[in-house]
C-alpha atoms as a PDB file:
ATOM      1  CA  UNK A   1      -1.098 -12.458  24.470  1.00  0.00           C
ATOM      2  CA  UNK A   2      -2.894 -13.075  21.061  1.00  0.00           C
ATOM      3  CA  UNK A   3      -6.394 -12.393  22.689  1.00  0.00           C
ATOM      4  CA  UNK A   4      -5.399  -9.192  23.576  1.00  0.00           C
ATOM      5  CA  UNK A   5      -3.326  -8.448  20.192  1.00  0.00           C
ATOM      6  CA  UNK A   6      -6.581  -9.559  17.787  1.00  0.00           C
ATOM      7  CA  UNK A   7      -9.414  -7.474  20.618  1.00  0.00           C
ATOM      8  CA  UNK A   8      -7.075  -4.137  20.504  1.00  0.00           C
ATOM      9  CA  UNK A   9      -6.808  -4.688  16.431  1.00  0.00           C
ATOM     10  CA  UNK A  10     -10.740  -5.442  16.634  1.00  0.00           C
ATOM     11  CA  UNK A  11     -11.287  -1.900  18.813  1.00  0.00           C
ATOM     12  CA  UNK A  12      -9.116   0.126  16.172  1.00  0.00           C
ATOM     13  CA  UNK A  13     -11.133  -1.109  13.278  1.00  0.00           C
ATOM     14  CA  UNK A  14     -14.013   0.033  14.781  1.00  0.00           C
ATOM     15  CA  UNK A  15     -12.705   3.350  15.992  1.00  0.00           C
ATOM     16  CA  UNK A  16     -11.577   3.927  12.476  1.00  0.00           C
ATOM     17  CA  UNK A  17     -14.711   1.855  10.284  1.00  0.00           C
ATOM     18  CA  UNK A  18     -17.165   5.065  10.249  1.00  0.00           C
ATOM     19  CA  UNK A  19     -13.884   7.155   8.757  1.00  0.00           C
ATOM     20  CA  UNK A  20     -13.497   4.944   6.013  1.00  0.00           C
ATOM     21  CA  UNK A  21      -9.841   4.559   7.770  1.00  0.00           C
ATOM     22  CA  UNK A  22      -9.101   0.880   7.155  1.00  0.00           C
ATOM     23  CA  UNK A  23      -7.710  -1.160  10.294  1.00  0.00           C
ATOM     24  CA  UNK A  24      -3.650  -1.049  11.000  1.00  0.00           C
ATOM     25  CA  UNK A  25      -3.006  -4.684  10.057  1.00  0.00           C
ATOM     26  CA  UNK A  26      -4.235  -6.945   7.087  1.00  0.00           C
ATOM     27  CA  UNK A  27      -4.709 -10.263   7.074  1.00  0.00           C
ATOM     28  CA  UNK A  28      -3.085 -10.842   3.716  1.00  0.00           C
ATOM     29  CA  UNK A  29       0.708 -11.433   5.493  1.00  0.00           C
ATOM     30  CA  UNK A  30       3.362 -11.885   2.928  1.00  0.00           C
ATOM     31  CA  UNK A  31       2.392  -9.760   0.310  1.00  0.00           C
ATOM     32  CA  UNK A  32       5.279  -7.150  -0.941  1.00  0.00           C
ATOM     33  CA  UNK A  33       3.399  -5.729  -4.017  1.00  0.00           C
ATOM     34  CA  UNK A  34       0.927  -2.755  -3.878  1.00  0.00           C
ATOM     35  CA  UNK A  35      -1.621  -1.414  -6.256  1.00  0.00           C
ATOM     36  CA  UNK A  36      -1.295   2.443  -6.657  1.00  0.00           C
ATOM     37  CA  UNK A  37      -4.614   3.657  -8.316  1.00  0.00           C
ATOM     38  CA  UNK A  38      -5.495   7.456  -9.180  1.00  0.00           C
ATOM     39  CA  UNK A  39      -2.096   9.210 -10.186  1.00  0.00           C
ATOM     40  CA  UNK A  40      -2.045  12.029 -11.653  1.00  0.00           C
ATOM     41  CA  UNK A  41      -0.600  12.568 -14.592  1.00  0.00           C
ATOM     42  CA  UNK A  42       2.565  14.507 -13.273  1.00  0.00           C
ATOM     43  CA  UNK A  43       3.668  11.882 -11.155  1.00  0.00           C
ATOM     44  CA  UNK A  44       6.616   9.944 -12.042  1.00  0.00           C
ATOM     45  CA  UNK A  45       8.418   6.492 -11.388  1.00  0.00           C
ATOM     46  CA  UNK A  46      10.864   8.062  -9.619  1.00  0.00           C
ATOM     47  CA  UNK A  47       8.155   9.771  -7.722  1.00  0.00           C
ATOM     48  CA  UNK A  48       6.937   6.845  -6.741  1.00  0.00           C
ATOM     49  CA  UNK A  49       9.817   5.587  -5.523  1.00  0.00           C
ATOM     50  CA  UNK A  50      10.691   8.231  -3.579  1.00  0.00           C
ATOM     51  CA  UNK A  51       7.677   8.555  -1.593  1.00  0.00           C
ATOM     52  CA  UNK A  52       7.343   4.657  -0.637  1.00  0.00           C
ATOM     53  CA  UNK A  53      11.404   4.220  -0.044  1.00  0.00           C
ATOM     54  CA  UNK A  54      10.074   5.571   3.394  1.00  0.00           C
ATOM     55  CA  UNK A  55       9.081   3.336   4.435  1.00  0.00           C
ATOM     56  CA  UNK A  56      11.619   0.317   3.291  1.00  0.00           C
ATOM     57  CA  UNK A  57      13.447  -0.841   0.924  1.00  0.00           C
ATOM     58  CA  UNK A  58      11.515  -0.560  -3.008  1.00  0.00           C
ATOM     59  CA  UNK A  59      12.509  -3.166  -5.009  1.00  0.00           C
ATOM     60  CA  UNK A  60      10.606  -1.997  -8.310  1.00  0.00           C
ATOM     61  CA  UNK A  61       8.024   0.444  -9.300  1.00  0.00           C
ATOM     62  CA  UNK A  62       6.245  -0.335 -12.249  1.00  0.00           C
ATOM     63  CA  UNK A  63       4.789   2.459 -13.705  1.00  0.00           C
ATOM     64  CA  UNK A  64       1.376   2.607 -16.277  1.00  0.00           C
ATOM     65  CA  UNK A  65      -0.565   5.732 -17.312  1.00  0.00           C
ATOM     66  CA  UNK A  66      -2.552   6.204 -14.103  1.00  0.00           C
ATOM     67  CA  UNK A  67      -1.366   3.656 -11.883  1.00  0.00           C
ATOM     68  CA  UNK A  68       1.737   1.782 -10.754  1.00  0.00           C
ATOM     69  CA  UNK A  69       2.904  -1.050  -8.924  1.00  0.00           C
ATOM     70  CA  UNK A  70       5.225  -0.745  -6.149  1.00  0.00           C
ATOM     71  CA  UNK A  71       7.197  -3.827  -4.862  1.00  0.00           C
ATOM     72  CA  UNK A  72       8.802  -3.873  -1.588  1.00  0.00           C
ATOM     73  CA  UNK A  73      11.696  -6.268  -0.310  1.00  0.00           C
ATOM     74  CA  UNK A  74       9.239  -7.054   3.501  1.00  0.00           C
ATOM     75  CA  UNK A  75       5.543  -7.071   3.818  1.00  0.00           C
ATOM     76  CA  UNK A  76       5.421  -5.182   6.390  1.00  0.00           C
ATOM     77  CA  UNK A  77       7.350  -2.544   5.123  1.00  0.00           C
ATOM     78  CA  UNK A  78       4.536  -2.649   2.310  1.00  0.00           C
ATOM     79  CA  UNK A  79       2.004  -2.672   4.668  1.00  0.00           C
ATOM     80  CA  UNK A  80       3.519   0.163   6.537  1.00  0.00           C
ATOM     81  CA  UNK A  81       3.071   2.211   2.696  1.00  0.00           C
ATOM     82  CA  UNK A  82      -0.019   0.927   2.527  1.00  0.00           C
ATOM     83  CA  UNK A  83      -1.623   2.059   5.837  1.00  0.00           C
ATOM     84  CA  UNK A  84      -0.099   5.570   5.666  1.00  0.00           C
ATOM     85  CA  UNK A  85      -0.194   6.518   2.008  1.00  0.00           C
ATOM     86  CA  UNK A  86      -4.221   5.182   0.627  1.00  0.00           C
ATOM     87  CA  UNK A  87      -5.989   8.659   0.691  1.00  0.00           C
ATOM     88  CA  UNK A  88      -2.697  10.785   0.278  1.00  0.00           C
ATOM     89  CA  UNK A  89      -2.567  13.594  -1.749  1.00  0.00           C
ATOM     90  CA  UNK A  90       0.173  13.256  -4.014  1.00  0.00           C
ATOM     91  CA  UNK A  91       0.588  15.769  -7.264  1.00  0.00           C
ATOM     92  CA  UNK A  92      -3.034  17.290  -6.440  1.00  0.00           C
ATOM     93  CA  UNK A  93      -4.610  13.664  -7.039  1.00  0.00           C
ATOM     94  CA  UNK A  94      -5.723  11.497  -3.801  1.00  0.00           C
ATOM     95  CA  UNK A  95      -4.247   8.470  -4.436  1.00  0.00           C
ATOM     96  CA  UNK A  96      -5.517   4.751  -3.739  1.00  0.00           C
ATOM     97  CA  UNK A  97      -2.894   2.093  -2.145  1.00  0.00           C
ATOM     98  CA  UNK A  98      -3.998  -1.119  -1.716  1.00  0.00           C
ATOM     99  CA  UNK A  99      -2.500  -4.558  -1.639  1.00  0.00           C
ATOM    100  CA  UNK A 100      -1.748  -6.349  -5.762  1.00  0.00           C
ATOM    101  CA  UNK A 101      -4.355  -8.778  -6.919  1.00  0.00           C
ATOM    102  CA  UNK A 102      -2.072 -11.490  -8.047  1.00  0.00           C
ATOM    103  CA  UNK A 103       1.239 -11.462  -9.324  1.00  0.00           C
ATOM    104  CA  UNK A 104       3.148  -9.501 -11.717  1.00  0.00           C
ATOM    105  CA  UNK A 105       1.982 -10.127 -15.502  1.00  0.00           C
ATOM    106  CA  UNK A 106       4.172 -11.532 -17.751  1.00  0.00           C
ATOM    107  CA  UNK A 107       5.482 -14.068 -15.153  1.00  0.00           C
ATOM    108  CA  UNK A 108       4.987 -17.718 -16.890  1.00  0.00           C
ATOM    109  CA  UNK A 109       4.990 -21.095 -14.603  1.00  0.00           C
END
């Protein structure tokens, strides 16, 4: 029952709003690539890839001074990372996962 779906999605957000816990499911559907903000300095690619093959398959991590992108092979496997890792402490730094903002650079079309 979608009603009931979208309401018990509705309740958690609001459960979880004053927590700054954002709700289970985002409405972006599709996406595979996340934003990793706030690394420290220690952490590494295969770091990276370590932590999010948890939760699926990784098909690349690309890796910049203090971020990275992490692409998965299903969305919801990114969305899985997503949920459970923004906020996590990894190397002593709490780290920010959120969904890309566009596609890779470097990608002509």
């Amino acid at each position: 029952d979608p009603f009931r779906t979208k309401n018990r999605v509705f309740i958690i957000h609001k459960l979880f709003a004053p927590f700054g816990k954002m709700p289970r499911y985002d409405d972006r559907s599709g996406t595979t690539r996340l934003y990793v903000g706030r690394l420290s300095s220690r952490t590494r690619s295969r770091d990276l890839e370590d932590l999010f093959s948890r939760y699926g398959r990784v098909r690349d991590v690309d890796m910049k001074r203090d971020f990275a992108f992490v692409e998965f092979s299903d969305s919801r496997d990114a969305d899985d990372a997503r949920y459970s890792l923004n906020g996590r402490e990894v190397d002593g730094s709490r780290i920010i996962v959120e969904f890309a903002k566009g596609g890779p650079r470097g990608q002509g079309g």
